[in-house]
N, C-alpha and C. Protein backbone atom coordinates (compact mmCIF):
# COMPACT_ATOMS: atom_id res chain seq x y z
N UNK A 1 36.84 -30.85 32.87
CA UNK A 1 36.87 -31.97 31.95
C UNK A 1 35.75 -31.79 30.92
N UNK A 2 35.82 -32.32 29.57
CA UNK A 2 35.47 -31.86 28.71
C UNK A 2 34.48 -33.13 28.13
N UNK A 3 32.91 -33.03 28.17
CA UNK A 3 32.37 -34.28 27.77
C UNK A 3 32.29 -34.30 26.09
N UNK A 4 32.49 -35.59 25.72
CA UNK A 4 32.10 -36.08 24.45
C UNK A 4 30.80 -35.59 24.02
N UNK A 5 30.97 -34.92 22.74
CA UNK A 5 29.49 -34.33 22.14
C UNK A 5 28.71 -35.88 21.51
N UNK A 6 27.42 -35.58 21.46
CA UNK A 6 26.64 -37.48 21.01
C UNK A 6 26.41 -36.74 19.57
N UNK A 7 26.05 -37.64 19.20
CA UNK A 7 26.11 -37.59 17.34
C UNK A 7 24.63 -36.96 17.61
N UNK A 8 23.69 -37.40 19.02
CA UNK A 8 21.85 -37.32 18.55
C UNK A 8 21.89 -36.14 18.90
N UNK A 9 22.41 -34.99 19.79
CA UNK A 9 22.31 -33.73 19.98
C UNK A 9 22.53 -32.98 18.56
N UNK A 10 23.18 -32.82 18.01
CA UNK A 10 23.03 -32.34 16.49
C UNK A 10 22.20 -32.48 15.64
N UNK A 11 21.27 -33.89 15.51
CA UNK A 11 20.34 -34.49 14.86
C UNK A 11 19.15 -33.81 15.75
N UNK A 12 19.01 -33.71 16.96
CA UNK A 12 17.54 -33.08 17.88
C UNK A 12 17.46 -31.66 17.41
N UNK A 13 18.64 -31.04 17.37
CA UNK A 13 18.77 -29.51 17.21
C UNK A 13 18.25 -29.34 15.95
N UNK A 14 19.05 -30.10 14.95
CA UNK A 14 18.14 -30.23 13.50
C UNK A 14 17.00 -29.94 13.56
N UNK A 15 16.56 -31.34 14.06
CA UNK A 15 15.34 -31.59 13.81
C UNK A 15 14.00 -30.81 14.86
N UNK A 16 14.49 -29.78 15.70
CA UNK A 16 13.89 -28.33 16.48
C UNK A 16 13.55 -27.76 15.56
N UNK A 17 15.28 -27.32 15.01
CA UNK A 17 15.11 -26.42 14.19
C UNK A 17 14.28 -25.91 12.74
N UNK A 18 14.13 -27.55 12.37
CA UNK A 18 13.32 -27.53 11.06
C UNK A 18 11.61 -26.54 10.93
N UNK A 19 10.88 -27.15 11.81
CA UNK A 19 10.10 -26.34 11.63
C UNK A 19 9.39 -24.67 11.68
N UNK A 20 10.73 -23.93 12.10
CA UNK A 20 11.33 -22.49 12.61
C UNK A 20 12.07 -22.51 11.09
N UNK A 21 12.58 -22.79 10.55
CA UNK A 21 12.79 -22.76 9.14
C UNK A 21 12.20 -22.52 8.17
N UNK A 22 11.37 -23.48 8.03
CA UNK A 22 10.43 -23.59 7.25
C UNK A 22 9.08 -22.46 7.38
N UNK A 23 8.76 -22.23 8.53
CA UNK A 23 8.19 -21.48 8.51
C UNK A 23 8.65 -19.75 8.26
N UNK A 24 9.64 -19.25 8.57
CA UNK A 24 10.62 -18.25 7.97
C UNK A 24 10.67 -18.35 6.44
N UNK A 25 10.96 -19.53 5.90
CA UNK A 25 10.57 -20.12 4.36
C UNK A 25 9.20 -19.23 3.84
N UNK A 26 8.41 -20.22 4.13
CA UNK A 26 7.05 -19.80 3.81
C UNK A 26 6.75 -18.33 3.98
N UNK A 27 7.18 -17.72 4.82
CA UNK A 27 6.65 -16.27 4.82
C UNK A 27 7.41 -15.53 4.37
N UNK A 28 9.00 -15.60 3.66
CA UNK A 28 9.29 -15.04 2.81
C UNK A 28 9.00 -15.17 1.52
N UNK A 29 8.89 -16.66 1.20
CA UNK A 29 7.66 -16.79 -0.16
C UNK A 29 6.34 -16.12 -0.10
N UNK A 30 5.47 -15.92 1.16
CA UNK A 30 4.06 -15.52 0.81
C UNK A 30 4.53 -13.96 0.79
N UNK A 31 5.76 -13.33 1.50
CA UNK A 31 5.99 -11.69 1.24
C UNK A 31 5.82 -11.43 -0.43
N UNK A 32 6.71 -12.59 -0.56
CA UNK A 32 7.44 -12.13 -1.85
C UNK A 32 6.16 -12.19 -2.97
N UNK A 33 5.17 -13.00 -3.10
CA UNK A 33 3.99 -13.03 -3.98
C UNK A 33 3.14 -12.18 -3.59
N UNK A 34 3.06 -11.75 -2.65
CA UNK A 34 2.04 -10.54 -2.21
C UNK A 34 2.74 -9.49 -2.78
N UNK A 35 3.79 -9.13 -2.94
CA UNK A 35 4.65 -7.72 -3.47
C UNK A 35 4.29 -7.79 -5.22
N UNK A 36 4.62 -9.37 -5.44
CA UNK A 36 4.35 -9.58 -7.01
C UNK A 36 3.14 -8.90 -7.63
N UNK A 37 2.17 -9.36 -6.52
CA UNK A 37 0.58 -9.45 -6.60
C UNK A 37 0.30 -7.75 -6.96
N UNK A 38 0.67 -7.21 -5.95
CA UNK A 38 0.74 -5.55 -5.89
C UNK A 38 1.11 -5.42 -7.22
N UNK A 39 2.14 -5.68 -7.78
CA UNK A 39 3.21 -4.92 -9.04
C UNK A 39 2.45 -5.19 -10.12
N UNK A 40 1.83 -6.82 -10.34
CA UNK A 40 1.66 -7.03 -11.60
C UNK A 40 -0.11 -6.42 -11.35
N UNK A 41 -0.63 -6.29 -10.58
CA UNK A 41 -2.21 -6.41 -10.93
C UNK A 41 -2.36 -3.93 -11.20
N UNK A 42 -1.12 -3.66 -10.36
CA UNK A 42 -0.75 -1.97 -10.64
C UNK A 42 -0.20 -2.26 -12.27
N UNK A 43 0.42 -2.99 -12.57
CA UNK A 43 0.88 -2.58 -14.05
C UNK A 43 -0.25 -3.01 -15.22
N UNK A 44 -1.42 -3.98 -14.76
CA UNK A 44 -1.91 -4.43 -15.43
C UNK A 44 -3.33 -3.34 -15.61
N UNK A 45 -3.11 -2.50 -14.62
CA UNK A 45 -3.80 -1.72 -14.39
C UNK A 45 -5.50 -2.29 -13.80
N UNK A 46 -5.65 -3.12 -13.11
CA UNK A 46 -6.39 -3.54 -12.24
C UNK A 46 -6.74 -3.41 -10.84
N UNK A 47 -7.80 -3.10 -10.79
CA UNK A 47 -8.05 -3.17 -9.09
C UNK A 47 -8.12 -4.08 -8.34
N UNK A 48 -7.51 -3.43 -7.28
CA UNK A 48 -6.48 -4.52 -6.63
C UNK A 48 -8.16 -5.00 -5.40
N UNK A 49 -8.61 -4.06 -5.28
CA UNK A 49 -9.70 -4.71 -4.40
C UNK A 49 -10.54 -6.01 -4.81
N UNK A 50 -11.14 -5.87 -6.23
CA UNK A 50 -11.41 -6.93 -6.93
C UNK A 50 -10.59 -8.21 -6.91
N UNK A 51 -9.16 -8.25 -6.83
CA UNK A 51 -8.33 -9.61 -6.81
C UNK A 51 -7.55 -9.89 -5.17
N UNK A 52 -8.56 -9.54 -4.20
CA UNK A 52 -7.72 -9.51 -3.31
C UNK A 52 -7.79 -10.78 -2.44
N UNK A 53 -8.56 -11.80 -2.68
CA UNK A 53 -8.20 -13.33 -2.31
C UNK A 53 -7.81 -14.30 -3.83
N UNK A 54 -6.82 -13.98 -4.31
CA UNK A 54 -6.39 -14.58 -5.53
C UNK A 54 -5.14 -15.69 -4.56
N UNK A 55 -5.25 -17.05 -5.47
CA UNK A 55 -4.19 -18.02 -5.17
C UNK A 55 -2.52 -17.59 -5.87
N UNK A 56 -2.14 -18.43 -4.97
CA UNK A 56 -0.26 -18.03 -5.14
C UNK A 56 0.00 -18.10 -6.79
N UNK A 57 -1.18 -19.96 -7.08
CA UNK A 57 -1.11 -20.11 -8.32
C UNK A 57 -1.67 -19.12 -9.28
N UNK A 58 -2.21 -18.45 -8.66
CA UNK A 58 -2.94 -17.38 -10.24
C UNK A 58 -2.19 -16.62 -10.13
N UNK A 59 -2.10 -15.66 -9.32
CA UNK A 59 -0.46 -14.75 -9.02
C UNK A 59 0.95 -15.32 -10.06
N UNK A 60 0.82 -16.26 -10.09
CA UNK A 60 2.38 -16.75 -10.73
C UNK A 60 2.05 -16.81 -12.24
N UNK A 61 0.54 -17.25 -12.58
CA UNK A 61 0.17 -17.47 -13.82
C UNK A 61 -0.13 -16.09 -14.18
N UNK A 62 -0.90 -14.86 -13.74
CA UNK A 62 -0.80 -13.86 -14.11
C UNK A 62 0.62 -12.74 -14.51
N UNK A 63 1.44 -13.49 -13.61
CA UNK A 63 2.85 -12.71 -14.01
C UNK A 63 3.66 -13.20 -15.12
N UNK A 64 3.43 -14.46 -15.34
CA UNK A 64 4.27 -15.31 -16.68
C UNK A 64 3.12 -14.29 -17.91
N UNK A 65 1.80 -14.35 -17.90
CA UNK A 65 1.32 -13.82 -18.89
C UNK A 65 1.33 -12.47 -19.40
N UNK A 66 2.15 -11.32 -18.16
CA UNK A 66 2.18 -10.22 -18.10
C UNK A 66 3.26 -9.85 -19.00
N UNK A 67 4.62 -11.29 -18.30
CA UNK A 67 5.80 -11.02 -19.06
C UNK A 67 6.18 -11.40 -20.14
N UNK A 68 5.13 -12.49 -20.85
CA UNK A 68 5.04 -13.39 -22.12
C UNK A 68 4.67 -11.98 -23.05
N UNK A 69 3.58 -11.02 -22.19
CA UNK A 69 3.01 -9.75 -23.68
C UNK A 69 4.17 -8.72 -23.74
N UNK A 70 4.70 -8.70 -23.02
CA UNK A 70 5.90 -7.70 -23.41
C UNK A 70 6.64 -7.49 -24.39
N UNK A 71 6.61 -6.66 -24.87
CA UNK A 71 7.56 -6.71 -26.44
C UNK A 71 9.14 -6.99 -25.93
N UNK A 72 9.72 -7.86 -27.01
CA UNK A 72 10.65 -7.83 -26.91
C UNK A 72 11.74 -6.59 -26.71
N UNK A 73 12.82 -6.70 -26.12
CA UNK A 73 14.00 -5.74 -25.83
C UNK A 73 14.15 -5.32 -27.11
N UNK A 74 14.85 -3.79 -27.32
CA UNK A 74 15.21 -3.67 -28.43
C UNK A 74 16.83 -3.71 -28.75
N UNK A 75 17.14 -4.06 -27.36
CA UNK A 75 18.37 -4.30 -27.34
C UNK A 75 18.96 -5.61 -27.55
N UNK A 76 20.02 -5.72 -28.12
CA UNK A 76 20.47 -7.05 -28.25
C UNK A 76 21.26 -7.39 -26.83
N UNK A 77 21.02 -8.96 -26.48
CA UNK A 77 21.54 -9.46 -25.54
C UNK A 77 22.98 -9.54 -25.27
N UNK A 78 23.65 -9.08 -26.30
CA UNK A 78 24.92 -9.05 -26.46
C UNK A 78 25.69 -7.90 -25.90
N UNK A 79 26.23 -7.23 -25.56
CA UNK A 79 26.86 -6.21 -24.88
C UNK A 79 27.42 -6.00 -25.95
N UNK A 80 26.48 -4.42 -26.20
CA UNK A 80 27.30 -3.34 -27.46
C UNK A 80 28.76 -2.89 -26.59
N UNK A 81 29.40 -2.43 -28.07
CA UNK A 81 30.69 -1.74 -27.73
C UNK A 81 29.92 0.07 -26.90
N UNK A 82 31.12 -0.22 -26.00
CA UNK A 82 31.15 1.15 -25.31
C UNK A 82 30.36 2.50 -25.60
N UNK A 83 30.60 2.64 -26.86
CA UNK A 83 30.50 3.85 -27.46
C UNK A 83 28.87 3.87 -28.19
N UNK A 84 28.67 2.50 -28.56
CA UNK A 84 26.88 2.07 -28.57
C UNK A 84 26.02 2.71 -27.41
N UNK A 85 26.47 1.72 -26.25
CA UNK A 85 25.93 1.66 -25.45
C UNK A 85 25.89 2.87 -24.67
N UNK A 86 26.55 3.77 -24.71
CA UNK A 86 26.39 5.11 -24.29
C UNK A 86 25.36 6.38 -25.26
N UNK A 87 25.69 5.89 -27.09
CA UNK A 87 24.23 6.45 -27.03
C UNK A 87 23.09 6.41 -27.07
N UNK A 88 22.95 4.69 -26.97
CA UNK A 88 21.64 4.10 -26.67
C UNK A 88 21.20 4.41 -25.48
N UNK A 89 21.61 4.93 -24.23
CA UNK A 89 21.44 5.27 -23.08
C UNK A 89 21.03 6.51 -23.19
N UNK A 90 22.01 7.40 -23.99
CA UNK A 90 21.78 9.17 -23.91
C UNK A 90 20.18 8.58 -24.70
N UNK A 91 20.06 8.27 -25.40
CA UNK A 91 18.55 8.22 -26.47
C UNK A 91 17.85 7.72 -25.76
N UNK A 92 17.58 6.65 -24.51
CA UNK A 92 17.00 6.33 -24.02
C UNK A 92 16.21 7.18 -22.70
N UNK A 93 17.32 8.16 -22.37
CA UNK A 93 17.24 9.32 -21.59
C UNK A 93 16.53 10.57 -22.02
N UNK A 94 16.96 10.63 -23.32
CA UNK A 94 15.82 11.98 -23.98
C UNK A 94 14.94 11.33 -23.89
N UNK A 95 14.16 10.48 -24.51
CA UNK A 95 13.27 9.90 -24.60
C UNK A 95 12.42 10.12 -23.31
N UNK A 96 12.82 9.68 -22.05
CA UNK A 96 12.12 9.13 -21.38
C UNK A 96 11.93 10.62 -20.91
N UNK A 97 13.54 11.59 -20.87
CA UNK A 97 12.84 13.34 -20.33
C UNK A 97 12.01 13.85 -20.83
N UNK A 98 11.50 13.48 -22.15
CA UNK A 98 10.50 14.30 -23.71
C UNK A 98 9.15 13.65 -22.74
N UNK A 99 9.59 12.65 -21.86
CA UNK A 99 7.71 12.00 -21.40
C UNK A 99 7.59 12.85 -20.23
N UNK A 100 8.48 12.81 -19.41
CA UNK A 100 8.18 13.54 -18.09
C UNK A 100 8.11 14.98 -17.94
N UNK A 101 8.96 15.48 -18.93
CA UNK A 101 9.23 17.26 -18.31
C UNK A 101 7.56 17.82 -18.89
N UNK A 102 6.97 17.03 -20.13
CA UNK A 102 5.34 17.96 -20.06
C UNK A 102 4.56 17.38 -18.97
N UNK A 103 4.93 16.83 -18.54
CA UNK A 103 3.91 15.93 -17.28
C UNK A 103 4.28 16.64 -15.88
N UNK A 104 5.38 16.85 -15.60
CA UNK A 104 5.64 17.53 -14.58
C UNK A 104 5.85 19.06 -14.78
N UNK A 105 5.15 20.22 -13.97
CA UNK A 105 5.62 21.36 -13.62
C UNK A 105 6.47 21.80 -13.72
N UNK A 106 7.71 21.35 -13.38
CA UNK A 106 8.72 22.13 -12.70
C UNK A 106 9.56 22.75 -13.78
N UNK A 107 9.20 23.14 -14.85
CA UNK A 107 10.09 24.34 -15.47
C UNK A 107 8.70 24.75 -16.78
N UNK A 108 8.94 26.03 -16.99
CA UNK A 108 8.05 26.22 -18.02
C UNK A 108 8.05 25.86 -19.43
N UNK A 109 6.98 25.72 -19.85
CA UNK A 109 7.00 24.53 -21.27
C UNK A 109 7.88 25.26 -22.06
N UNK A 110 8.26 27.04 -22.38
CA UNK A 110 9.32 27.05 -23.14
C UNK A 110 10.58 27.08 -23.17
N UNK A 111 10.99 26.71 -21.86
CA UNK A 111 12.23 26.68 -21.08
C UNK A 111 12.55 24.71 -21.21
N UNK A 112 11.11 24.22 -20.98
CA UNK A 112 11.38 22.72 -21.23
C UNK A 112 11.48 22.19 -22.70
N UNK A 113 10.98 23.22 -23.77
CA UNK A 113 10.37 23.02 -25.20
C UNK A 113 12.53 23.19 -25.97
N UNK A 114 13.43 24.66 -24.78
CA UNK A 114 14.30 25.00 -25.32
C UNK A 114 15.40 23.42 -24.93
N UNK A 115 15.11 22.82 -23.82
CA UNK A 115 16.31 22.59 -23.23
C UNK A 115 16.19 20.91 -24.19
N UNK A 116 14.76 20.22 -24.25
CA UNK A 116 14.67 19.31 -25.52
C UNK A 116 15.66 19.85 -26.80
N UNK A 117 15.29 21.16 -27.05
CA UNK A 117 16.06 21.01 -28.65
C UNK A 117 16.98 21.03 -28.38
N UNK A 118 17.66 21.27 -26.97
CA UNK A 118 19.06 21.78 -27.37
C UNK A 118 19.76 20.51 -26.84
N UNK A 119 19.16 19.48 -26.37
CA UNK A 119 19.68 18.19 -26.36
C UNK A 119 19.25 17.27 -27.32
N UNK A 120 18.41 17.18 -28.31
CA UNK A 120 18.02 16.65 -29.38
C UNK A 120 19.30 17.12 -30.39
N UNK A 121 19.36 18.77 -30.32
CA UNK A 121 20.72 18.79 -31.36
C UNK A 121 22.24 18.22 -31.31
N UNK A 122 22.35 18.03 -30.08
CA UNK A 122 23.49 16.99 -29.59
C UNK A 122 23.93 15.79 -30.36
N UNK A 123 22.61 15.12 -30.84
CA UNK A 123 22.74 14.00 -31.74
C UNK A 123 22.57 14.07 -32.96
N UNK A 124 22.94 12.99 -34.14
CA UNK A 124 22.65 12.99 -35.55
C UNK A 124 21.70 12.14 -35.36
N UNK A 125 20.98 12.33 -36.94
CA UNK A 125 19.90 11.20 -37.06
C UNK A 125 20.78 10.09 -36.74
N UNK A 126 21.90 9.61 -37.42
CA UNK A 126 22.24 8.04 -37.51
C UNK A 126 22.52 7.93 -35.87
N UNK A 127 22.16 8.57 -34.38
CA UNK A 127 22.14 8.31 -33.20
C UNK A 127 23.47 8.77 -32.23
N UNK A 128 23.90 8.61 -33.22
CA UNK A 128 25.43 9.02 -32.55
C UNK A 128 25.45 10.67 -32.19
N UNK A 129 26.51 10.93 -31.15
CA UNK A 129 26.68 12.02 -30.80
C UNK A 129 27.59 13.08 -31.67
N UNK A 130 27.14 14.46 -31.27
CA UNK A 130 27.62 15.33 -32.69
C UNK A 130 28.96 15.09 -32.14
N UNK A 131 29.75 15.60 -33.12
CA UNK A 131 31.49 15.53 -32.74
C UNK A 131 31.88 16.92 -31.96
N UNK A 132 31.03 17.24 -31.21
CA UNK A 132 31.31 18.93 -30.17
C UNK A 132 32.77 18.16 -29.08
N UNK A 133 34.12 19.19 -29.19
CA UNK A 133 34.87 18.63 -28.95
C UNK A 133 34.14 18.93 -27.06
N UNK A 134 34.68 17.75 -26.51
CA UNK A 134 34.93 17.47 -25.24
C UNK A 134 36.04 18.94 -24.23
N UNK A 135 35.55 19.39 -23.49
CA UNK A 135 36.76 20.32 -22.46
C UNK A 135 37.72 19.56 -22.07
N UNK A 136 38.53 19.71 -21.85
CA UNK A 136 39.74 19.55 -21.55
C UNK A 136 39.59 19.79 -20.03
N UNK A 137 40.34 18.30 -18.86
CA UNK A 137 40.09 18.21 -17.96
C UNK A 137 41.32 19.36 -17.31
N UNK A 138 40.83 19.92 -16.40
CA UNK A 138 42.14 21.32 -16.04
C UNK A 138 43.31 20.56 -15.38
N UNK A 139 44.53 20.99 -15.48
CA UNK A 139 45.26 20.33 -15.46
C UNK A 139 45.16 20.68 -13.28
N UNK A 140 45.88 19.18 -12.90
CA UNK A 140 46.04 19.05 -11.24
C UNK A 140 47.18 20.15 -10.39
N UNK A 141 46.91 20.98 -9.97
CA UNK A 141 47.63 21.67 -9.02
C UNK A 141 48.76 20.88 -8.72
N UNK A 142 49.73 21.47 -8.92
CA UNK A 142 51.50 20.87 -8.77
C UNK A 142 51.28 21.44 -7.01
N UNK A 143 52.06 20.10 -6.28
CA UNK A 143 51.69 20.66 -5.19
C UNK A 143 52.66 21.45 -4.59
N UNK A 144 52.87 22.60 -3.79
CA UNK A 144 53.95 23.74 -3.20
C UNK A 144 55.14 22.96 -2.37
N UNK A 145 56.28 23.26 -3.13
CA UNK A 145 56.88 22.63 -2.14
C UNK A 145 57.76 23.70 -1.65
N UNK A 146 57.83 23.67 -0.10
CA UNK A 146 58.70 24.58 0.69
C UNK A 146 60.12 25.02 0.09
N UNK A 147 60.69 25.97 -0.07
CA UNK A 147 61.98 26.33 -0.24
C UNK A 147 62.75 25.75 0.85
N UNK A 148 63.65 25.43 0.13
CA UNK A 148 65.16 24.79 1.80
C UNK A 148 64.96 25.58 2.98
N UNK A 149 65.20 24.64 3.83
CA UNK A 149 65.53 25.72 5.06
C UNK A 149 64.63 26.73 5.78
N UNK A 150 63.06 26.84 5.17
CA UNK A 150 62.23 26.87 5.38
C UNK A 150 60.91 26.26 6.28
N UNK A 151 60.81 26.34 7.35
CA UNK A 151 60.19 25.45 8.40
C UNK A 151 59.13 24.44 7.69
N UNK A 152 57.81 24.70 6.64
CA UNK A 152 57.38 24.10 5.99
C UNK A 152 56.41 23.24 6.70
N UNK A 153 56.42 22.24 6.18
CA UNK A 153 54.94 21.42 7.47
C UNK A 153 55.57 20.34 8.19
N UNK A 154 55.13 21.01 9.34
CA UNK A 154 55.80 20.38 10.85
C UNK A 154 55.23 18.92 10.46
N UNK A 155 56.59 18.15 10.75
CA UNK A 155 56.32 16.70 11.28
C UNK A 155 56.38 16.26 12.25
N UNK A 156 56.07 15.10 12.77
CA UNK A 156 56.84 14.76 14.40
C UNK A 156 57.99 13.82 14.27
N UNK A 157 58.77 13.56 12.93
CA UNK A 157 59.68 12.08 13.04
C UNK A 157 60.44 13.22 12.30
């Protein structure tokens, strides 16, 4: 036999549960400002030993001020057409390879000096990509089909 559930067992469990909540709460908020804390005081280029009993509130006020100096996007908020937005990406990509490949080793500066020009020539000044025709995707293997009467690939039906 099956007893009637009371309305106050749901309300006790609640009200257990609340403070196991809240506290799960709170320490995903204090994770989450300690990670902030790390990011903005590394980008601000500050030592982090110097700010290391800072309040939640200065943490939050230092990150609004970090993101207030930022120059604006140079992108518009609007979603370019396709063909924009792909060479604002390729340009955004040289760009950022022209910073890293002299900073990093791993190929020699005139091997890194060749492979810049020869992706710089890819584009026109006005950004767009040169008109170098595209390959031609190879066409799909027609698949073999057995001659009649030919055993071919065993089924079981």
């Amino acid at each position: 036999m099956r007893l009637p559930r009371r309305v106050g067992d749901a309300a006790e469990l609640r009200k257990s549960l609340k403070p196991l909540l809240e506290k799960r709460r709170r320490a995903r908020i204090n994770e989450s400002l300690s990670q902030l804390k790390g990011l903005v005081l590394l980008l601000l280029g500050a030592e982090t030993s110097r700010y290391s009993k800072l309040e939640k509130a200065d943490i939050l006020e230092m990150t609004v001020r970090f993101l207030q100096e930022q120059p604006a996007s140079p992108y518009p908020t609007a979603a370019p057409g396709s063909l924009d937005s792909y060479h604002e990406g390729y340009q955004a990509c040289l760009e950022h390879l022209a910073r890293l490949l002299p900073a990093c080793s791993v190929l020699e500066p005139a091997v890194s000096a060749r492979l810049l020009e020869h992706l710089r020539q890819r584009t026109v000044s006005g950004g767009s990509l040169s008109q170098t025709p595209t390959p031609a995707p190879a066409p799909a293997p027609s698949p073999q089909v057995p001659p009649p009467g030919s055993p071919g690939l065993w089924r079981p039906w």
